[in-house]
Protein backbone atom coordinates (compact mmCIF):
# COMPACT_ATOMS: atom_id res chain seq x y z
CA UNK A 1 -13.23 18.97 1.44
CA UNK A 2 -13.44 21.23 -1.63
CA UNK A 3 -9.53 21.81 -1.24
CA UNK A 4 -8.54 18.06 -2.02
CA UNK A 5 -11.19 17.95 -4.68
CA UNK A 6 -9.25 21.05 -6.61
CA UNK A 7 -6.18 19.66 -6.60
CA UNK A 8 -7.48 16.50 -7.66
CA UNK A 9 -9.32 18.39 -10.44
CA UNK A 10 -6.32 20.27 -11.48
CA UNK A 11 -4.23 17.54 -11.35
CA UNK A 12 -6.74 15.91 -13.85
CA UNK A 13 -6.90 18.67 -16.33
CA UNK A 14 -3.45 19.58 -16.53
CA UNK A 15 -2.80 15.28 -17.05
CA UNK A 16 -5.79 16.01 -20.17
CA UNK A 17 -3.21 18.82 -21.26
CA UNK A 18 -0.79 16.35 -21.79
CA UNK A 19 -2.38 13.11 -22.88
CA UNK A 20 -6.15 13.40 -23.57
CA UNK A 21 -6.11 9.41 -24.47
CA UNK A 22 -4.05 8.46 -21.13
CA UNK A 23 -4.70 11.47 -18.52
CA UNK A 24 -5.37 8.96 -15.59
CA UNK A 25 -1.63 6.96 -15.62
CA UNK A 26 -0.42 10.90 -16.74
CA UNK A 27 -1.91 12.69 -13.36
CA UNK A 28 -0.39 9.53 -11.58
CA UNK A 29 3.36 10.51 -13.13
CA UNK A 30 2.91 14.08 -12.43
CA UNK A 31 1.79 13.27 -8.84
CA UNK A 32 4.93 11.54 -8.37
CA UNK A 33 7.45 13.60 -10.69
CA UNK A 34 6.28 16.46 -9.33
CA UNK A 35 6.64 15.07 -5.90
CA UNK A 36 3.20 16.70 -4.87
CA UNK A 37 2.60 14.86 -1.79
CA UNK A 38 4.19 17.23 0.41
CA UNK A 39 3.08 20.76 -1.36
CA UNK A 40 -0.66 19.15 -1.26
CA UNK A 41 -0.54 18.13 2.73
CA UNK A 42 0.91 21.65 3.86
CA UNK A 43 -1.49 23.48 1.57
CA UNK A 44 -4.47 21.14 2.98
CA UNK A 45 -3.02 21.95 6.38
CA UNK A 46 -3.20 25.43 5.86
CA UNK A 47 -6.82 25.05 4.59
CA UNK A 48 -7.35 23.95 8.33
CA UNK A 49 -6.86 20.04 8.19
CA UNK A 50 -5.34 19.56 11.24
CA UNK A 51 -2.17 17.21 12.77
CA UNK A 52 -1.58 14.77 10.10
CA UNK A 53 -5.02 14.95 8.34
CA UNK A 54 -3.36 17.12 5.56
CA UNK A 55 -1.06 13.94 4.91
CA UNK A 56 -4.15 11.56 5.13
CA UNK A 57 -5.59 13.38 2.73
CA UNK A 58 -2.60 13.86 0.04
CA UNK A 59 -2.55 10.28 0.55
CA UNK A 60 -5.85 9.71 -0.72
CA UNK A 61 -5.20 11.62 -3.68
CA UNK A 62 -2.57 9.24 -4.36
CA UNK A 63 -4.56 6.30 -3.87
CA UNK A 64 -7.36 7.54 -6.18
CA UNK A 65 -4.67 8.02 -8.92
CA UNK A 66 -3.44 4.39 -8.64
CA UNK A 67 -6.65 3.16 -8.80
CA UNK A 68 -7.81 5.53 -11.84
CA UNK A 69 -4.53 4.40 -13.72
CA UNK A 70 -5.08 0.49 -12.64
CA UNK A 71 -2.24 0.23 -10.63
CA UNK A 72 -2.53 -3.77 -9.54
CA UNK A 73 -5.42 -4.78 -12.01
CA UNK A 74 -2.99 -5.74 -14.96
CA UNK A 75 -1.33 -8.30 -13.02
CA UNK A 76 -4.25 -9.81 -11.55
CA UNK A 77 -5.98 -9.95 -15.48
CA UNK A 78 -2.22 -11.83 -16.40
CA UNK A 79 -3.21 -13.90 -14.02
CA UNK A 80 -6.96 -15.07 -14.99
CA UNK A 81 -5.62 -15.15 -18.70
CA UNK A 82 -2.87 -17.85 -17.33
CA UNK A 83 -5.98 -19.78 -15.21
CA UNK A 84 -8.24 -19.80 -18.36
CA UNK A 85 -5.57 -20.34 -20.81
CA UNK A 86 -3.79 -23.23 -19.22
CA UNK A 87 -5.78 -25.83 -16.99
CA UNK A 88 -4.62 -27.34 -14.26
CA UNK A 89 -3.66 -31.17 -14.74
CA UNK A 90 -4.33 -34.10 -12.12
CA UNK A 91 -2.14 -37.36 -13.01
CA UNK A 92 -1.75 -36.17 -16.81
CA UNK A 93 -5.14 -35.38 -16.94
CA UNK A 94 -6.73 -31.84 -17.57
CA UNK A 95 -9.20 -30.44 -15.51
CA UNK A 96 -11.47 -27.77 -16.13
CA UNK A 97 -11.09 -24.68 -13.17
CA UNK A 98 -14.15 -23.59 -11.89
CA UNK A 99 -13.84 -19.87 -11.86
CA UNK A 100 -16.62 -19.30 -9.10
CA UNK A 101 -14.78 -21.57 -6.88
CA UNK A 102 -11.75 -19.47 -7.10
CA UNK A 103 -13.18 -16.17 -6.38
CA UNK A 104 -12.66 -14.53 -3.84
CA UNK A 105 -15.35 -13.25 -0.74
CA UNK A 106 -15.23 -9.70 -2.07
CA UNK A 107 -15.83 -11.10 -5.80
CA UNK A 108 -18.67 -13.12 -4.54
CA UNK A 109 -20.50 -10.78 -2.12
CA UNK A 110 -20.18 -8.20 -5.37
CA UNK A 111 -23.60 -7.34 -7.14
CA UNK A 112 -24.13 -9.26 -10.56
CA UNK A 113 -24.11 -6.84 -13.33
CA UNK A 114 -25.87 -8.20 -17.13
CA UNK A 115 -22.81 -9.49 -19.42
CA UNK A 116 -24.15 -6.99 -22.13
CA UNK A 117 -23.31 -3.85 -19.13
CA UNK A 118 -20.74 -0.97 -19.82
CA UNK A 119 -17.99 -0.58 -17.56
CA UNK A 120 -17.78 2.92 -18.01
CA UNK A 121 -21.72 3.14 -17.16
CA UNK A 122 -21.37 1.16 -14.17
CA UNK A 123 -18.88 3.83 -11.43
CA UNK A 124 -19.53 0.99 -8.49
CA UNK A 125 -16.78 -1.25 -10.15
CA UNK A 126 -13.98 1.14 -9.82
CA UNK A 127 -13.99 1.08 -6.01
CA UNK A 128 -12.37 -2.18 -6.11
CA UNK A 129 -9.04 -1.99 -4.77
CA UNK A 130 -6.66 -4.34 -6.52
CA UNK A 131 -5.26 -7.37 -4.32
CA UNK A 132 -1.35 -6.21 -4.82
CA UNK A 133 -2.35 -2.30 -3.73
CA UNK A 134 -2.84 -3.88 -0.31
CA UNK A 135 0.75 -3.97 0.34
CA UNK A 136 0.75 -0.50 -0.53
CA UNK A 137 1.64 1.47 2.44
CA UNK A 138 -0.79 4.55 1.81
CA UNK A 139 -3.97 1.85 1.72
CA UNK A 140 -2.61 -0.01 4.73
CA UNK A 141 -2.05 3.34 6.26
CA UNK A 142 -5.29 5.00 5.01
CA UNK A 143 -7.36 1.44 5.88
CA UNK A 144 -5.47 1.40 8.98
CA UNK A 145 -4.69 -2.45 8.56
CA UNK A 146 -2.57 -3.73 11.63
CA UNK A 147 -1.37 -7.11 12.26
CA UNK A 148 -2.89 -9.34 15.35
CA UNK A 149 -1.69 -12.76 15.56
CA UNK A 150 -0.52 -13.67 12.72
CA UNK A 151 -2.71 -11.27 10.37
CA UNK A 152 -3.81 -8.05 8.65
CA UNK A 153 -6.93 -6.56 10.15
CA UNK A 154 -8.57 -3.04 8.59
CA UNK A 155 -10.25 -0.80 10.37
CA UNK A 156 -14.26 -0.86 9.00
CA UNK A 157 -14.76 3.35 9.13
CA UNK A 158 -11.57 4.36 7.22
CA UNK A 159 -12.05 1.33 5.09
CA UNK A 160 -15.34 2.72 4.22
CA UNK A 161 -14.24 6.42 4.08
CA UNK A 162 -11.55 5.13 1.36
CA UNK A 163 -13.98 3.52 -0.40
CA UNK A 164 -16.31 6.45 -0.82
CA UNK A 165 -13.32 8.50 -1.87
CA UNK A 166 -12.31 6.05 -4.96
CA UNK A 167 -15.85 7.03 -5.81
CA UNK A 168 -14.80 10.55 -6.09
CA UNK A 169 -14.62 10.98 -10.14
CA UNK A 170 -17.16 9.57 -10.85
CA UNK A 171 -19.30 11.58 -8.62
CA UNK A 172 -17.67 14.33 -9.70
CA UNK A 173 -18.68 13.22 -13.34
CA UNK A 174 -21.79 12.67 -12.13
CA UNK A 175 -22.27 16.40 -10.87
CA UNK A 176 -21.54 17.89 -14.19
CA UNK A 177 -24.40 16.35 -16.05
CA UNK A 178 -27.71 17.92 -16.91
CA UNK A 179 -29.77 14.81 -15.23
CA UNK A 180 -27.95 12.58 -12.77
CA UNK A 181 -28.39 8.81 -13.08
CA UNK A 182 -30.44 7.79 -10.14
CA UNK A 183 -29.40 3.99 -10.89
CA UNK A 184 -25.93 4.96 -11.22
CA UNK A 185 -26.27 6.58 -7.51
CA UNK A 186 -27.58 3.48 -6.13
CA UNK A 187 -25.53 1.29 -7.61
CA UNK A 188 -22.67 2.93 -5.94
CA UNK A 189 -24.13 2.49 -2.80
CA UNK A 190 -24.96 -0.91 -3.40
CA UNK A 191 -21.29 -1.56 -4.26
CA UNK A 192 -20.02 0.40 -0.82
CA UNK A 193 -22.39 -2.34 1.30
CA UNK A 194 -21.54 -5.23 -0.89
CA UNK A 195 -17.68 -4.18 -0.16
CA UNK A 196 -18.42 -3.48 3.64
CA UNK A 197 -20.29 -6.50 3.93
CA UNK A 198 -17.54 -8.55 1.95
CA UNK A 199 -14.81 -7.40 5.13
CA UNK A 200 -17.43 -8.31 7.27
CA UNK A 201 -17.96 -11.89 6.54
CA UNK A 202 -14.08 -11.57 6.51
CA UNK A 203 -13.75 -10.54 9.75
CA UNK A 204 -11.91 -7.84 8.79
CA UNK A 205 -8.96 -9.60 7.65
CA UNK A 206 -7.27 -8.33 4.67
CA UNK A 207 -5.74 -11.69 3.71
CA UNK A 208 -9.18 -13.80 4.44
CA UNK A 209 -11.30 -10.86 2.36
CA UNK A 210 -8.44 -11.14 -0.70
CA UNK A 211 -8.05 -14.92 -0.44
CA UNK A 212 -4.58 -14.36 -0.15
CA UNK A 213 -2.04 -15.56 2.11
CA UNK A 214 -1.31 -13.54 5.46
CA UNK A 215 -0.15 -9.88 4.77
CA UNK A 216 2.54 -9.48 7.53
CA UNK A 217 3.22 -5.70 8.83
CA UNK A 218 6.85 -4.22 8.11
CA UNK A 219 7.59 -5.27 11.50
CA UNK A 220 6.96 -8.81 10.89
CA UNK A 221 8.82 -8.84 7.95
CA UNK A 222 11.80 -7.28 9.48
CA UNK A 223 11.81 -9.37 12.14
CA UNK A 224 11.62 -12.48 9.50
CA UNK A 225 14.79 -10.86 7.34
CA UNK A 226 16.72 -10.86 10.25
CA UNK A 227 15.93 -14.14 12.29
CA UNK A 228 18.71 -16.53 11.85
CA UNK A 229 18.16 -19.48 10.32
CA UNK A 230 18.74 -23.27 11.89
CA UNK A 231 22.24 -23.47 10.53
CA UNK A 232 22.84 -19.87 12.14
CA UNK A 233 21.55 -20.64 15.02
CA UNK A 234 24.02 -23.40 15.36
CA UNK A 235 26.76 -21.54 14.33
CA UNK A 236 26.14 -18.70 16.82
CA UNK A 237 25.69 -21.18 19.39
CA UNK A 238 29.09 -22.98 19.02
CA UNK A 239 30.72 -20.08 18.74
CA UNK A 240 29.71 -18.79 21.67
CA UNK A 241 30.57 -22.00 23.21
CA UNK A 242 33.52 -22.01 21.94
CA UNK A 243 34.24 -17.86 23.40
CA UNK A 244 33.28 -19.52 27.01
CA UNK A 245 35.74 -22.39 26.60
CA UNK A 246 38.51 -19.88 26.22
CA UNK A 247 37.68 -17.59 29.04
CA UNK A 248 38.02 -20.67 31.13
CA UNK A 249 41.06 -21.70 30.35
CA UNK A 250 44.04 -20.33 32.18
CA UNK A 251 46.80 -18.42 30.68
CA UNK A 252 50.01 -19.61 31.41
């Protein structure tokens, strides 16, 4: 465990070396630029993660910097500003959007938290994982979200297990000071079972716990890209009619 949290902490300082005002979307660059993925797996495999554990856990690392760099939280803040800003309108007429009827199960089995509250004195609300990084093949892979008729289901333990690792920094954080902040501590907890019990009441769909529409797998989606349409179909069929009408007909 130690091993991932090294790098991670390396990663972090040499990202302060570079940008102290931006370190978190700098250690995400570097991650990528310096295409660490693979170096980080075979030296977490040689720290005795075994099979494809190294990988899981290079992928984590990767997940934690998308979320520290809010990867997927931009566009979804474009989009409240766009809700708020511009009302919808029903036969010319505006109407006022109720925001609480728009949120989604996550949002609503969340803890409340006072208005006058500092984000950066509240660590629970980073765990969130933005809608859009759920098409993000390291959080399907690390959630291990699958498809079953028709949608995306995650697995409850490595859903949990990621969860507890966007926590990282901020434990980390935590460590270093004189007095840890007992409130802090349970809040993160509290923000783990509200998450947990959010994919509950979800079932464990991805889509149904996002209020989004059905995340199909990269199978599905191949299999959509390549299925003919009607006016294919048609074609296809009459020329292969039209191949059987020749072999028919007799040569002279």
């Amino acid at each position: 465990m130690w091993g991932p949290v090294l790098a991670w902490g390396a990663l972090e300082l040499l990202a302060e070396s570079i940008d102290a005002d931006h370190p978190e979307r700098v250690a995400l660059d570097l991650f990528d630029r310096l295409r660490l993925r693979e170096p980080f797996a075979q030296a977490f495999g040689a720290l005795g993660f075994e099979g494809e554990e190294g990988w899981r856990v290079a992928a984590r690392i990767k997940v934690v910097l998308l979320t520290g760099a809010g990867v997927g939280k931009e566009a979804g803040r474009e989009e409240a500003a766009v809700t708020e800003a511009e009302p919808e309108t029903i036969s010319g007429k505006a109407v006022k959007v109720d925001a609480s009827a728009a949120a989604t199960p996550a949002e609503k089995a969340a803890p409340a938290h006072p208005p006058e509250a500092n984000a950066e004195e509240k660590p629970a609300l980073s765990l969130a994982v933005a809608p859009s990084l759920w098409h993000d093949p390291d959080v399907r892979w690390l959630t291990g979200v699958h498809g079953a008729k028709g949608h995306a289901y995650l697995v409850r333990e490595s859903y949990e297990e990621l969860l507890w690792w966007l926590l990282m920094p901020s434990l980390l954080r935590m460590g270093c000071e004189d007095k840890p902040d007992r409130a802090a501590i349970r809040e993160m907890r509290n923000g783990v079972d509200a998450a947990l019990a959010a994919a509950e009441a979800a079932g464990y769909r991805v889509d149904a716990m996002l209020g989004l529409d059905p995340i199909a797998s990269p199978v599905e989606v191949a299999e959509r890209e390549f299925e003919p349409t009607k006016t294919q179909a048609e074609a296809i069929k009459l020329g292969e009619s039209k191949t059987k009408t020749n072999l028919k007909t007799p040569q002279a």
